[in-house]
Protein backbone atom coordinates (compact mmCIF):
# COMPACT_ATOMS: atom_id res chain seq x y z
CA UNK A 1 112.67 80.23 89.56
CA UNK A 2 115.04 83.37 88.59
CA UNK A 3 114.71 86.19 90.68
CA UNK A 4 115.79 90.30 89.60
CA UNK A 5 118.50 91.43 91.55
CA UNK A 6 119.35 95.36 91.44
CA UNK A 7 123.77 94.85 91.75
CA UNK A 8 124.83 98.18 91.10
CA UNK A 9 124.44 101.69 90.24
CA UNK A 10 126.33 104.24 88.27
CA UNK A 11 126.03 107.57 86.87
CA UNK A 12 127.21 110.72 84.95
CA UNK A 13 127.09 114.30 85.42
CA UNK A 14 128.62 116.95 82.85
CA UNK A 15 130.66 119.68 83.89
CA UNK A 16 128.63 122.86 83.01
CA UNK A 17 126.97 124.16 85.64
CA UNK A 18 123.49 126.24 85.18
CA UNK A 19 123.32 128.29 88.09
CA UNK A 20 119.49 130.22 88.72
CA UNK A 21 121.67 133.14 88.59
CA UNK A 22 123.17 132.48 85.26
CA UNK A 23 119.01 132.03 84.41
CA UNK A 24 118.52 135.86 84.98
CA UNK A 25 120.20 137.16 82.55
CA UNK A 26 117.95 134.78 80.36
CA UNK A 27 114.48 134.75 81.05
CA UNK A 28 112.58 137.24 84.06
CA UNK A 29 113.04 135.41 86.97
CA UNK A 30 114.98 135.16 90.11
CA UNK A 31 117.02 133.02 92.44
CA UNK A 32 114.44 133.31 94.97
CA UNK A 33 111.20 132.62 92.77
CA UNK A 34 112.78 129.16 91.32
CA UNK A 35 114.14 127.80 94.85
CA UNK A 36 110.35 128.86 96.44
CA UNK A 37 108.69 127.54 93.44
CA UNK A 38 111.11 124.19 92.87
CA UNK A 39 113.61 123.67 95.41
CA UNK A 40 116.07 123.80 92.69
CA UNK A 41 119.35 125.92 92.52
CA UNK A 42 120.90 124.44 89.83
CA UNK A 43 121.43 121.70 87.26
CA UNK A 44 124.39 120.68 85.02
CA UNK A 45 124.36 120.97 81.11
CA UNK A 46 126.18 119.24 78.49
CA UNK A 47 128.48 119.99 75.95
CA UNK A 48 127.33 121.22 72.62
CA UNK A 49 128.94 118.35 70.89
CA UNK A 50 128.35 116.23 74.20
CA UNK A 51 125.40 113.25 73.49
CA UNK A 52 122.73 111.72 75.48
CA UNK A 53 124.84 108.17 74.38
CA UNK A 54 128.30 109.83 75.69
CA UNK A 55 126.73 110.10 78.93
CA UNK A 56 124.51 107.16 79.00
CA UNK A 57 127.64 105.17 77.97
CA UNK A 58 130.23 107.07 81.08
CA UNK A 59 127.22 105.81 83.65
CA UNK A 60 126.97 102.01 82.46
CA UNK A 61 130.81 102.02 82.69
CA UNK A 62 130.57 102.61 86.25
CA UNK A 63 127.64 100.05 87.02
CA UNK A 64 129.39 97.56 84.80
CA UNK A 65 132.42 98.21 87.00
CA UNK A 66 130.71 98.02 90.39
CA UNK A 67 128.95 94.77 89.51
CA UNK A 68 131.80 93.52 88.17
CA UNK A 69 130.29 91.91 85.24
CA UNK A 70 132.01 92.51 82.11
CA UNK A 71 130.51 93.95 78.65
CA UNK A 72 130.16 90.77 76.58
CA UNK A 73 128.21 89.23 79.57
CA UNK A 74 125.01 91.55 79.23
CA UNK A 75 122.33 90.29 77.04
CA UNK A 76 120.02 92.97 76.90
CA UNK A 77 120.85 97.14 76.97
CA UNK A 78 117.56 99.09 78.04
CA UNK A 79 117.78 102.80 77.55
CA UNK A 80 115.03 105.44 79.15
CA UNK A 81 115.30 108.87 77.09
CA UNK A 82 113.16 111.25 75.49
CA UNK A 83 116.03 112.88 73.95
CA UNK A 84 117.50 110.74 72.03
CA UNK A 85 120.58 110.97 69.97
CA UNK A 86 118.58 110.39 67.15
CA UNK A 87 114.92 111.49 66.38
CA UNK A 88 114.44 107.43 64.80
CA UNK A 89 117.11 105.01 64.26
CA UNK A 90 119.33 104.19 65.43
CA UNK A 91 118.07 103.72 69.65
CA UNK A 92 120.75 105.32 72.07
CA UNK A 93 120.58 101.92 73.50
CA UNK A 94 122.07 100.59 70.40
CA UNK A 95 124.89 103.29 70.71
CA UNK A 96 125.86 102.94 73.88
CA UNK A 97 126.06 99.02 73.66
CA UNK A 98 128.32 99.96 70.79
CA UNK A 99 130.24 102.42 72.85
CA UNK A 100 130.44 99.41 75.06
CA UNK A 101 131.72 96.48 73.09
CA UNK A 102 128.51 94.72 73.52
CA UNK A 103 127.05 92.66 70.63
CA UNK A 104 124.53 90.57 69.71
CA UNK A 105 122.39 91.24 72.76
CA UNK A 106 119.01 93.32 72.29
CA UNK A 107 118.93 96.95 72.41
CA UNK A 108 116.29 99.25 72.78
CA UNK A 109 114.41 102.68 73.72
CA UNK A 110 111.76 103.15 75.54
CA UNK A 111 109.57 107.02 75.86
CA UNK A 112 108.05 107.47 79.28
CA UNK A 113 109.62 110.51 80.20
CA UNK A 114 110.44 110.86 84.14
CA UNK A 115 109.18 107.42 84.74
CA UNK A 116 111.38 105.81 82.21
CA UNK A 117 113.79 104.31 84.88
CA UNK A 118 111.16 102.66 86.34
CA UNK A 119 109.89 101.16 83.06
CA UNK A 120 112.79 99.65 82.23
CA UNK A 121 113.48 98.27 85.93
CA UNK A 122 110.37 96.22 84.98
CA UNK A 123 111.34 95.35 81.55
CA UNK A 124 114.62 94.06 83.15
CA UNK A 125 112.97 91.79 85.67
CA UNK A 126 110.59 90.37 83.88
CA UNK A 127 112.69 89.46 81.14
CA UNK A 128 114.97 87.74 83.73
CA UNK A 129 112.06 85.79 85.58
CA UNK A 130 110.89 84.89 82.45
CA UNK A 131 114.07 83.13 81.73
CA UNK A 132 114.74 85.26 78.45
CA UNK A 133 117.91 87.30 79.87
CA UNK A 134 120.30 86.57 82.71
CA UNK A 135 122.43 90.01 82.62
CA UNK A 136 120.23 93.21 82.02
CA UNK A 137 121.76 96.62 82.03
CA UNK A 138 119.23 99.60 82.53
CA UNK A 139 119.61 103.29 81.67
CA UNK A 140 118.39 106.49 82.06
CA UNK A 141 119.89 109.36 79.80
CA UNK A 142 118.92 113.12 79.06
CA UNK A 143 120.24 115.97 77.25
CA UNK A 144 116.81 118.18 77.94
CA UNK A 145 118.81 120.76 77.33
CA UNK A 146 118.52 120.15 73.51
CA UNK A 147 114.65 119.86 74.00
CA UNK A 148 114.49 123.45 76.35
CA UNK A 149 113.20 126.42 75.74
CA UNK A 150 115.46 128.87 77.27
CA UNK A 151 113.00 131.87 76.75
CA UNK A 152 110.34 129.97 78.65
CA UNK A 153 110.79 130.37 82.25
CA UNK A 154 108.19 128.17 83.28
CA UNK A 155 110.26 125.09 81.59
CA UNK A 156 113.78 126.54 81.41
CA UNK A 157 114.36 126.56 85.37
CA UNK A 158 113.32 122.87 85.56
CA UNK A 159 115.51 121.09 83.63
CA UNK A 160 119.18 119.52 83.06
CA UNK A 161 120.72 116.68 81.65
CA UNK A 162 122.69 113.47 83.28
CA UNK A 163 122.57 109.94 83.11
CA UNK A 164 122.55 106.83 85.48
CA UNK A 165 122.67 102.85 84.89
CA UNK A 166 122.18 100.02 86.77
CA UNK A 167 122.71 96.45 86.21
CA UNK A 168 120.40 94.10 86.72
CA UNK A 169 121.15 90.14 87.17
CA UNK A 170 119.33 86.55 87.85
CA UNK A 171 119.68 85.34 91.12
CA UNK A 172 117.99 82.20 92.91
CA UNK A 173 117.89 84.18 96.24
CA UNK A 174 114.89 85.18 96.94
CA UNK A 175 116.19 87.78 99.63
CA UNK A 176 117.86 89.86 97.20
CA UNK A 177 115.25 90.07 94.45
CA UNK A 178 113.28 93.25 93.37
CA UNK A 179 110.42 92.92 94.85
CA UNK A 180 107.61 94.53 92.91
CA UNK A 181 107.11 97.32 90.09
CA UNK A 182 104.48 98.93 89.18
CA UNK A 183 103.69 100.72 86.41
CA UNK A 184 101.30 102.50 84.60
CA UNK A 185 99.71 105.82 82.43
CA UNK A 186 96.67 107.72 81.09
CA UNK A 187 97.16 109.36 77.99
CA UNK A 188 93.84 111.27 78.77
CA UNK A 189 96.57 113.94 80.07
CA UNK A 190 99.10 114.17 77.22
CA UNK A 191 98.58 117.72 76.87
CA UNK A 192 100.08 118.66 80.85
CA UNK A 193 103.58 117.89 79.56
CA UNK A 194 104.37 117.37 76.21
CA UNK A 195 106.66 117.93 72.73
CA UNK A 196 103.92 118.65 70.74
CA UNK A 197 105.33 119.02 66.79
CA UNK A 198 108.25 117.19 65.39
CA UNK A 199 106.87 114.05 65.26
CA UNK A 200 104.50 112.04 62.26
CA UNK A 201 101.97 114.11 63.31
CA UNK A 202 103.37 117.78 62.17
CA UNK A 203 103.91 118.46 58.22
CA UNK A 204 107.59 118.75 57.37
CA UNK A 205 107.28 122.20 55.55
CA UNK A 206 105.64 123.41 59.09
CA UNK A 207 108.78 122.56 61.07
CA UNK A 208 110.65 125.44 60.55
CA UNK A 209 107.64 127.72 61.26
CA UNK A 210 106.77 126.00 64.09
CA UNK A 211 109.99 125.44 65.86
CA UNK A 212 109.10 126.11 69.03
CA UNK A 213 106.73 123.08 69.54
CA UNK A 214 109.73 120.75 69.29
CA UNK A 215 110.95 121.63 72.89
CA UNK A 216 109.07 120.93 75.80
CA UNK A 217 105.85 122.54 77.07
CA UNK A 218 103.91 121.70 80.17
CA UNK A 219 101.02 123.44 82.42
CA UNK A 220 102.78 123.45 85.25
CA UNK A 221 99.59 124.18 88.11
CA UNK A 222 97.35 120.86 86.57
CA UNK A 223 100.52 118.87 86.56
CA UNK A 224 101.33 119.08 90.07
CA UNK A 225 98.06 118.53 91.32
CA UNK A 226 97.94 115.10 89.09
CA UNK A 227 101.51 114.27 90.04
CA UNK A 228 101.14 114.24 93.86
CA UNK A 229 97.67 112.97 93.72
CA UNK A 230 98.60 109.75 91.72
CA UNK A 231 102.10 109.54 93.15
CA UNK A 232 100.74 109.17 96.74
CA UNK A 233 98.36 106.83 95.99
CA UNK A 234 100.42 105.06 93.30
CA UNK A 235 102.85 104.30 96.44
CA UNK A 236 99.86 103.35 99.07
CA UNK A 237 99.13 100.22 96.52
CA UNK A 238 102.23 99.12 96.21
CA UNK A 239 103.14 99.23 100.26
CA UNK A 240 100.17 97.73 101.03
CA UNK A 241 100.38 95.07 98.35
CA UNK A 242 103.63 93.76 99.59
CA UNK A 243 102.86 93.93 103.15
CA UNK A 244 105.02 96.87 103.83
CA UNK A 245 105.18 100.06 106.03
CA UNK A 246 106.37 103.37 105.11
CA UNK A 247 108.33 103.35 108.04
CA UNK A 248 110.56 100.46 107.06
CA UNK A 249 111.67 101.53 104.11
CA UNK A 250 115.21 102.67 103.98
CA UNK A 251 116.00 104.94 101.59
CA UNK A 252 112.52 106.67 99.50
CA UNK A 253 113.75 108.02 95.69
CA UNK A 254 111.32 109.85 94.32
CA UNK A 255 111.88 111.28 90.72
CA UNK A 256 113.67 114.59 91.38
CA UNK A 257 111.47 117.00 89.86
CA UNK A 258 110.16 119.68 92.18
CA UNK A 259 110.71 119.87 95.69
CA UNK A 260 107.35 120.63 96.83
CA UNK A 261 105.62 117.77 95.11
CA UNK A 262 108.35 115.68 97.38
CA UNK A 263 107.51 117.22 100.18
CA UNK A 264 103.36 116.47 99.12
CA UNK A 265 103.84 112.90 98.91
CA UNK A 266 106.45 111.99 101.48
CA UNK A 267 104.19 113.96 104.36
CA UNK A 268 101.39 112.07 103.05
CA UNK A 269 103.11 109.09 103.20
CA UNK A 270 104.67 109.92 106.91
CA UNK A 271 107.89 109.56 105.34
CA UNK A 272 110.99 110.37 107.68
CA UNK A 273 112.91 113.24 106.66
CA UNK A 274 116.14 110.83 106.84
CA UNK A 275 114.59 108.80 104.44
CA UNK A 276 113.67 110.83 101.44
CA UNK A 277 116.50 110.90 99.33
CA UNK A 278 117.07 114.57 97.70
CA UNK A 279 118.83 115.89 94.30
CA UNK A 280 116.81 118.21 92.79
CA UNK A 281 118.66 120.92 94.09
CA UNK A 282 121.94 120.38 92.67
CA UNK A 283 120.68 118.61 89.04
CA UNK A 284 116.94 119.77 88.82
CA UNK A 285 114.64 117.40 87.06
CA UNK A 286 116.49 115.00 84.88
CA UNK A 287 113.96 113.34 83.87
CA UNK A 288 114.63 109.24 83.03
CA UNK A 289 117.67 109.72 84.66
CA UNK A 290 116.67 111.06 87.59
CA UNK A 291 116.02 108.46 89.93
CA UNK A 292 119.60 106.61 89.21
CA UNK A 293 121.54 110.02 89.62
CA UNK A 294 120.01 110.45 93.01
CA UNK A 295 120.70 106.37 93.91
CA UNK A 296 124.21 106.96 92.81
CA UNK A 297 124.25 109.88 94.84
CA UNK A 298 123.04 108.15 97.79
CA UNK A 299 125.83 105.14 96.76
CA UNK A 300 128.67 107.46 96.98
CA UNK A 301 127.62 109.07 100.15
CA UNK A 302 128.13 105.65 101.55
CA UNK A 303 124.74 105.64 102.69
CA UNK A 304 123.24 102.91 100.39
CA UNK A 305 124.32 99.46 102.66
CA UNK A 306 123.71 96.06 100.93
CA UNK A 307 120.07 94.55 101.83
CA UNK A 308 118.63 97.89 102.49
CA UNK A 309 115.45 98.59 101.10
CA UNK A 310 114.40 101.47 98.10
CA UNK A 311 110.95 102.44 97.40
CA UNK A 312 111.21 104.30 93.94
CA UNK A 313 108.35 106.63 92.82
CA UNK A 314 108.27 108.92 89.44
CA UNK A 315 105.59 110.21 87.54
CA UNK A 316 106.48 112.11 83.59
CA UNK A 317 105.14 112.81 80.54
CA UNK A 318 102.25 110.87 78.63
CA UNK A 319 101.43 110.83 81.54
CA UNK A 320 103.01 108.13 82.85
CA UNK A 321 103.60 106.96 86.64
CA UNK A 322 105.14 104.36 88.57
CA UNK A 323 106.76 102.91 91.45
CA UNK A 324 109.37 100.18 92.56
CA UNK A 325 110.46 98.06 95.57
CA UNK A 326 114.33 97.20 95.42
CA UNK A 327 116.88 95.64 98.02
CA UNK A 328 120.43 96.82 97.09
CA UNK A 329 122.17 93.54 96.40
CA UNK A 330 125.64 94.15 94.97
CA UNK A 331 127.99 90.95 94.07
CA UNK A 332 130.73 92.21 96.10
């Protein structure tokens, strides 16, 4: 039987950096209210003719590189974004396997907001136990910037853009295979986090009227309390379903969206403070690509040693929640 095997991790940054001092001179606010409130200082934003492919594409480059697995090797291109290049057709997946050289292997989007990294960790591995695809890579790509409201200073402190990849192989050793995934959502609470007009649901003539509900909005009090409720116990069932403690676990990625829901679930977990991995400061929430920037981070740091184990955890829009089990298990 195949196994998944995470081999490597990449990502991408842009240059532009969004300091919360730059955010005073846009909205009321102050350095002091978003690092007490969020933990975040700032977060990078990309070019105005800069796409969420252009980055997604400069992150698989790297992972393709690291694995050492070349382009026309990957059968299948997974891409997590809910801002896309394109509001339809074609998927940013598509693009970027363009970008890429890669043909003929399937490409596709998936929307599940911050847990989109997750989603398509599963989709990778069970496509390759299932025998369907042997080379899978995965990505996570934002511009949020293009979705922001940048008069709203609930929303407008929160977010940047980035992107991280990962490639995903078969492998008959068991040792290095992921391990579990879970996922799962209840669209019950849409309305915490949400885009709410520009899709089939608004009138076209109403667009231009109604401009505003194209970017992000979200109730930020209700959300928390859902996301650290469901997060914590979201990674109780999948510890205790594998047979694992909190203590062993190497390195804990959680989606990098606020600092005090981190803080929630890793004391409720008992988490070590050595083992919580930590971005949000420098690239706020990301969203999809959150979880691979901060794995990349922890990569380049030299901290992330093959075998070691990752417990992921994110929980986005829809809503949507999830949490992984990977070994690192590079090629080389």
């Amino acid at each position: 039987m195949p196994y998944a095997a995470f081999r490597s991790i990449g990502a991408y940054v842009p240059q532009k950096v969004l300091t919360n001092e730059d955010l005073t001179k846009m909205v009321d606010t102050s350095d002091e209210w978003i690092t007490k409130r969020t933990g975040i200082k700032e977060r990078r934003i990309a070019a105005e003719d800069e796409k969420t492919s252009d980055m997604g594409t400069k992150a698989a480059q790297i992972a393709l590189s690291r694995a050492g697995i070349a382009a026309e090797d990957i059968d299948m291109v997974v891409c997590a974004t809910i801002s896309p290049d394109y509001f339809c057709m074609p998927s940013t997946a598509t693009v970027i396997a363009a970008n890429l050289g890669i043909k003929n292997a399937t490409a596709f989007d998936i929307s599940a907001a911050c847990t989109g990294f997750i989603y398509v960790l599963e989709i990778a591995k069970a496509f390759i136990e299932s025998k369907t695809k042997k080379n899978v890579l995965i990505i996570g790509a934002e511009k949020l910037s293009a979705i922001t409201d940048y008069t709203d200073r609930g929303t407008c402190i929160l977010f940047g853009d980035g992107a991280g990849a990962a490639v995903i192989t078969a492998t008959e050793d068991k040792s290095e295979a992921i391990v579990d995934v879970h996922t799962a959502s209840d669209g019950s609470f849409g309305d915490l986090l949400m885009t709410p007009n520009g899709g089939s649901g608004s009138k076209h003539d109403a667009l231009d009227k109604e401009a505003a509900g194209c970017y992000m909005q979200m109730k930020g009090n209700e959300t928390f309390k859902v996301a650290v409720r469901t997060l914590t116990q979201d990674v109780r069932d999948i510890l205790e379903a594998n047979g694992i403690q909190s203590e062993s676990i190497d390195h804990f990625v959680p989606h990098q969206a606020n600092y005090r829901i981190i803080k929630a679930v890793g004391d409720a977990l008992k988490m070590r403070e050595d083992q919580v991995v930590l971005t949000v400061a420098k690239y706020g929430n990301t969203s999809g690509a959150s979880i691979p920037m901060a794995i990349n981070d922890l990569y380049e740091s030299g901290e992330l040693k093959a075998g070691e184990m990752m417990l992921l955890d994110a929980f986005g829009g829809g809503l949507t929640w999830g949490s992984a089990l990977v070994p690192f298990a590079p090629l080389k």
